[in-house]
Protein backbone atom coordinates (compact mmCIF):
# COMPACT_ATOMS: atom_id res chain seq x y z
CA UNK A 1 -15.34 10.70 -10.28
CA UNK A 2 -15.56 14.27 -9.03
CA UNK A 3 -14.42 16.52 -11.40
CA UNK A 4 -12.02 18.21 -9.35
CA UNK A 5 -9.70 15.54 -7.93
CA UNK A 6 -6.10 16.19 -7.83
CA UNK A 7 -3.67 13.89 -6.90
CA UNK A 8 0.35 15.31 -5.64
CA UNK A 9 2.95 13.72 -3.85
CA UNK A 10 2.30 13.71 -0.24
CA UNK A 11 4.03 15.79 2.45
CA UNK A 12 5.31 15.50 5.88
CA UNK A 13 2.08 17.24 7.41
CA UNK A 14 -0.21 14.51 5.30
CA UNK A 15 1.49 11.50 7.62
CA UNK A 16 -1.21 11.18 9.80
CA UNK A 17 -3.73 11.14 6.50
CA UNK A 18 -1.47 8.40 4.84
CA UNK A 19 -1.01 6.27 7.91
CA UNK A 20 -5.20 6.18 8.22
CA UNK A 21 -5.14 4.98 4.58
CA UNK A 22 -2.16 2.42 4.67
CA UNK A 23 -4.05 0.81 7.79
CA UNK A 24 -7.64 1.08 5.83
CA UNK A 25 -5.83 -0.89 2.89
CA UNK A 26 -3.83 -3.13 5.11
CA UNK A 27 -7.04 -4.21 6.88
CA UNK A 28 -6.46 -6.96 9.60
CA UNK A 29 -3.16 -7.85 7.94
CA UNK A 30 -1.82 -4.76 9.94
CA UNK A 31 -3.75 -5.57 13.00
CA UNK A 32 -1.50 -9.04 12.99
CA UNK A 33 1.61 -7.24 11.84
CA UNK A 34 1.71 -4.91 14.73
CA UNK A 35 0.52 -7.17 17.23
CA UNK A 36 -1.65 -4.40 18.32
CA UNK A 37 -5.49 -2.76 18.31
CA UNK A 38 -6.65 -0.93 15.18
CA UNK A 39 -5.96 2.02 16.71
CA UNK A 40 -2.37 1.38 17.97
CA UNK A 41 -1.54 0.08 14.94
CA UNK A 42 -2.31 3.10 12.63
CA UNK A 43 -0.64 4.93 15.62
CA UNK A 44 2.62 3.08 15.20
CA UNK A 45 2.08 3.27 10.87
CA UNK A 46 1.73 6.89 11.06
CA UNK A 47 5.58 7.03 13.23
CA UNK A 48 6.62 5.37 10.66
CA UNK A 49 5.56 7.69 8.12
CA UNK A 50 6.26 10.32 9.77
CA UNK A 51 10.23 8.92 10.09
CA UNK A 52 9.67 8.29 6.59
CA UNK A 53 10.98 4.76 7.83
CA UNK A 54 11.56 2.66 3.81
CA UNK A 55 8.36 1.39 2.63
CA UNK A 56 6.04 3.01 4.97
CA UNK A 57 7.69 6.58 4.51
CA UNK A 58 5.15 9.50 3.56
CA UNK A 59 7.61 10.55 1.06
CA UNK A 60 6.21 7.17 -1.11
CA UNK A 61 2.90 8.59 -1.02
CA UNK A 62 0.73 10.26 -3.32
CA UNK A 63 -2.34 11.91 -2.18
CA UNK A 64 -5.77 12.32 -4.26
CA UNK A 65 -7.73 15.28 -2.85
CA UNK A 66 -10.91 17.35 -3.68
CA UNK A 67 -11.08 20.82 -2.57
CA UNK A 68 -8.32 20.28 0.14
CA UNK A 69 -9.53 16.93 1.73
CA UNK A 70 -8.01 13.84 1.43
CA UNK A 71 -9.57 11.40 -0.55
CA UNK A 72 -7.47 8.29 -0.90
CA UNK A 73 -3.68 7.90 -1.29
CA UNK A 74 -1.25 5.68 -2.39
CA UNK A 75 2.28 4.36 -1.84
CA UNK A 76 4.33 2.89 -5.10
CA UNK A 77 7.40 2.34 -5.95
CA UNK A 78 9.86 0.67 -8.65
CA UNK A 79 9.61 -3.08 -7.53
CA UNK A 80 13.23 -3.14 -8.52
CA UNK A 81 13.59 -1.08 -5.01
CA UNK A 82 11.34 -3.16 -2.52
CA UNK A 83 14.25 -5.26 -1.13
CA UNK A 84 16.15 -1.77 -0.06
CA UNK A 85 13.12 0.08 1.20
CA UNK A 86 12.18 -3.48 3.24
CA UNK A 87 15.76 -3.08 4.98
CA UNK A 88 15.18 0.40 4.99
CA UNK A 89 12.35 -0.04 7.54
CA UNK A 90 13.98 -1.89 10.28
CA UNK A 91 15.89 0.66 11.93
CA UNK A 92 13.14 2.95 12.62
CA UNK A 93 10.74 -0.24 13.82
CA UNK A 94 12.23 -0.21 17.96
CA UNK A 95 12.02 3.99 17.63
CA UNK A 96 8.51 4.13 16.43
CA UNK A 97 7.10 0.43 17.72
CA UNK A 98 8.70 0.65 21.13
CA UNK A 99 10.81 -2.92 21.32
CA UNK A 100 7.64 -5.20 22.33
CA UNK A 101 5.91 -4.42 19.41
CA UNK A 102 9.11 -3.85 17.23
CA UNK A 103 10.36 -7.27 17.63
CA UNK A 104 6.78 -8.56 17.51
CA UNK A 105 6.67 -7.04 13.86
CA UNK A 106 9.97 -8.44 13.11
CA UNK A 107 9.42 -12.17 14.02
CA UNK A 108 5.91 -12.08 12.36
CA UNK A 109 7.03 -9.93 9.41
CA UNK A 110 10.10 -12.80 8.41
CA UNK A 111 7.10 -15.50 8.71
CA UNK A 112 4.74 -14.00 6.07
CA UNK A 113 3.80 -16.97 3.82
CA UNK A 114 4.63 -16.56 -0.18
CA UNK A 115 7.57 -15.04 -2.31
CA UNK A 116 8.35 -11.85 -3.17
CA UNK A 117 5.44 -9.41 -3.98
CA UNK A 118 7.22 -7.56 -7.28
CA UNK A 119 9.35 -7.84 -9.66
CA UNK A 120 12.12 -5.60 -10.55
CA UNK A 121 10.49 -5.14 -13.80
CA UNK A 122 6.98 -3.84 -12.29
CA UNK A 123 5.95 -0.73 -10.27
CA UNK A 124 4.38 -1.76 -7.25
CA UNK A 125 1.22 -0.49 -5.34
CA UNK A 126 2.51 -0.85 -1.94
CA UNK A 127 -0.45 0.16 -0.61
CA UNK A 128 -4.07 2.32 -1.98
CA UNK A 129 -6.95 3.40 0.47
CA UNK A 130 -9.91 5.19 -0.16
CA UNK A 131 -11.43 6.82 2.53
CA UNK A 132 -14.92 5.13 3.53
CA UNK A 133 -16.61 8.35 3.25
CA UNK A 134 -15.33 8.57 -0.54
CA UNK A 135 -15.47 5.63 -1.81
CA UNK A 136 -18.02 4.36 -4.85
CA UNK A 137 -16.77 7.70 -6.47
CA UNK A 138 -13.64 6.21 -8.57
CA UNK A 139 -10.75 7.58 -6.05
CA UNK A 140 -9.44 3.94 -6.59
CA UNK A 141 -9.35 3.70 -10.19
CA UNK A 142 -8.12 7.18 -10.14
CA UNK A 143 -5.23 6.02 -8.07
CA UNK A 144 -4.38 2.92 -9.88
CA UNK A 145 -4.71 5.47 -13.52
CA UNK A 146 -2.10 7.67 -11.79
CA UNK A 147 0.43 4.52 -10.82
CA UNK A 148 0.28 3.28 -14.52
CA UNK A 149 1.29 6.88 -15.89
CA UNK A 150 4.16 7.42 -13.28
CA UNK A 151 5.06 3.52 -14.36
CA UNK A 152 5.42 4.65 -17.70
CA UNK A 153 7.31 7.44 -17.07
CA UNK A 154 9.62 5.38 -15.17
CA UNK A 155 9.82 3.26 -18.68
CA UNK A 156 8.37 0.46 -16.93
CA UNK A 157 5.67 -1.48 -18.75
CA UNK A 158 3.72 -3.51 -15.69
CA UNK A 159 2.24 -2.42 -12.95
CA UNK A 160 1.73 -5.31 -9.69
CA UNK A 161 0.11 -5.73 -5.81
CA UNK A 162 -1.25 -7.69 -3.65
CA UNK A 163 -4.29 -8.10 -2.29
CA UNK A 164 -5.83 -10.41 0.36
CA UNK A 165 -8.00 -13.56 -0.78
CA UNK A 166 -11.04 -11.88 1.69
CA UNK A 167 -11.20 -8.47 0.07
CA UNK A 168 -13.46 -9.07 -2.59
CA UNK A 169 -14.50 -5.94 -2.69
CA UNK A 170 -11.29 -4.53 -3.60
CA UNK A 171 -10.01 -8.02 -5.83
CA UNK A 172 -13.16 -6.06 -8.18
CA UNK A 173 -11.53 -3.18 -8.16
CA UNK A 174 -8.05 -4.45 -9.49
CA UNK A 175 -9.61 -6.64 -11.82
CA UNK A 176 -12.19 -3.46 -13.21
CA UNK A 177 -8.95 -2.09 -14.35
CA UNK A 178 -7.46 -4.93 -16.02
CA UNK A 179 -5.62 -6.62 -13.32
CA UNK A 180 -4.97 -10.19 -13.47
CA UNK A 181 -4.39 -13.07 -10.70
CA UNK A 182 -0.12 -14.18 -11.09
CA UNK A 183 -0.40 -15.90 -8.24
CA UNK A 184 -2.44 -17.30 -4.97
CA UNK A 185 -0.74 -17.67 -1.96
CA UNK A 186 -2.79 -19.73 0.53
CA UNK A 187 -3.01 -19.93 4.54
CA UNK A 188 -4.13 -21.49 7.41
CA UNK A 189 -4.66 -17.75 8.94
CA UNK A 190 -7.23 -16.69 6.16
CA UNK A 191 -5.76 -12.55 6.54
CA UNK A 192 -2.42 -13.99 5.43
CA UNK A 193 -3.26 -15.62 1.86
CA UNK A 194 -3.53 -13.17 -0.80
CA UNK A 195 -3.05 -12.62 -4.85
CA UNK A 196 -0.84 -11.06 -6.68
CA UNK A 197 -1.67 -9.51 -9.55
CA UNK A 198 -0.60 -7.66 -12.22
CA UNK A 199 -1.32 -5.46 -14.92
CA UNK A 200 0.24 -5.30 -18.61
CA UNK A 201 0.07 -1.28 -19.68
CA UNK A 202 -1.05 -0.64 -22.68
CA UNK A 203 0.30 3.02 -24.23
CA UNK A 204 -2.48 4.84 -25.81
């Protein structure tokens, strides 16, 4: 890991940067969600972000950087809160989506397959990219170090996400650093089955 990382809360002006990332960790999952092209779709994440519309907002974000760039970021939060920021979301959807793609987002947002991705006694990983250009270099585990602090701070002793069944690459990651499968949720559509997994923190 370069020696110089940093990682801060993001800002308003890093929206664009934390869109690109949500979409690179999102994958095809946000393709579907959107109903739209890559492109549109990390179009209509980052006016979301920039709104700081619930569990897309910027202000969730956390930004690891290197000399000024952007690296990788991430978007967490007390899993006790995901129900609120969910609701939180829907009134900036028709602003940001325009209403084709809002409702589009809506009706296939409510059909997701599985339960509820945290647990009010976990801090979720909404979402962690690494930019392509930077990964291999432990941005990731960086990341995921950085969540389990700011869950203990929050006196919270787990740490959970989800990630889908065909990113292996990133499954490694999570498990790497002590992540276990909770749960499997299977579907027909293979981007919408995913694990969830979680991690017991240890204090040192």
């Amino acid at each position: 890991m370069n020696s110089a990382l940093t990682i801060r809360p993001a800002l308003q002006r890093d929206a664009a940067f934390v869109a690109e990332m949500i979409h690179l960790s999102m994958g095809h999952l946000a393709d579907y969600l959107f109903g739209a092209d890559p492109a549109s779709a990390q179009t209509f994440i980052e006016n979301l972000a920039r709104r700081n519309a619930g569990r897309f907002g910027a202000r969730l974000a956390f930004l690891a950087e290197s000399a000024g760039r952007g690296l990788g970021a991430l978007l967490s939060f007390q899993g006790s809160g995901i129900d609120r920021l969910n609701l939180a979301t829907f009134p900036h959807l028709f602003p940001a989506l325009g209403f084709r793609h809002a409702f589009g987002f809506m009706w296939r947002g409510v059909r997701l397959p599985g339960g509820a991705e945290a647990k009010a006694d976990e801090y979720y990983i909404s979402n962690l990219g690494v930019h392509p250009s930077a990964q291999g270099q432990g941005i990731g585990s960086a990341l995921l170090t950085f969540a389990e602090r700011t869950a203990m701070e929050s006196g919270l002793s787990k740490t959970s996400l989800v990630v889908g069944t065909y990113n292996q690459n990133a499954l490694r990651l999570y498990q790497r650093n002590g992540y276990r499968i909770v749960e499997t949720v299977e579907d027909a559509n293979q981007i919408l089955g995913y694990y969830r997994m979680v991690k017991v923190i240890e204090r040192s």
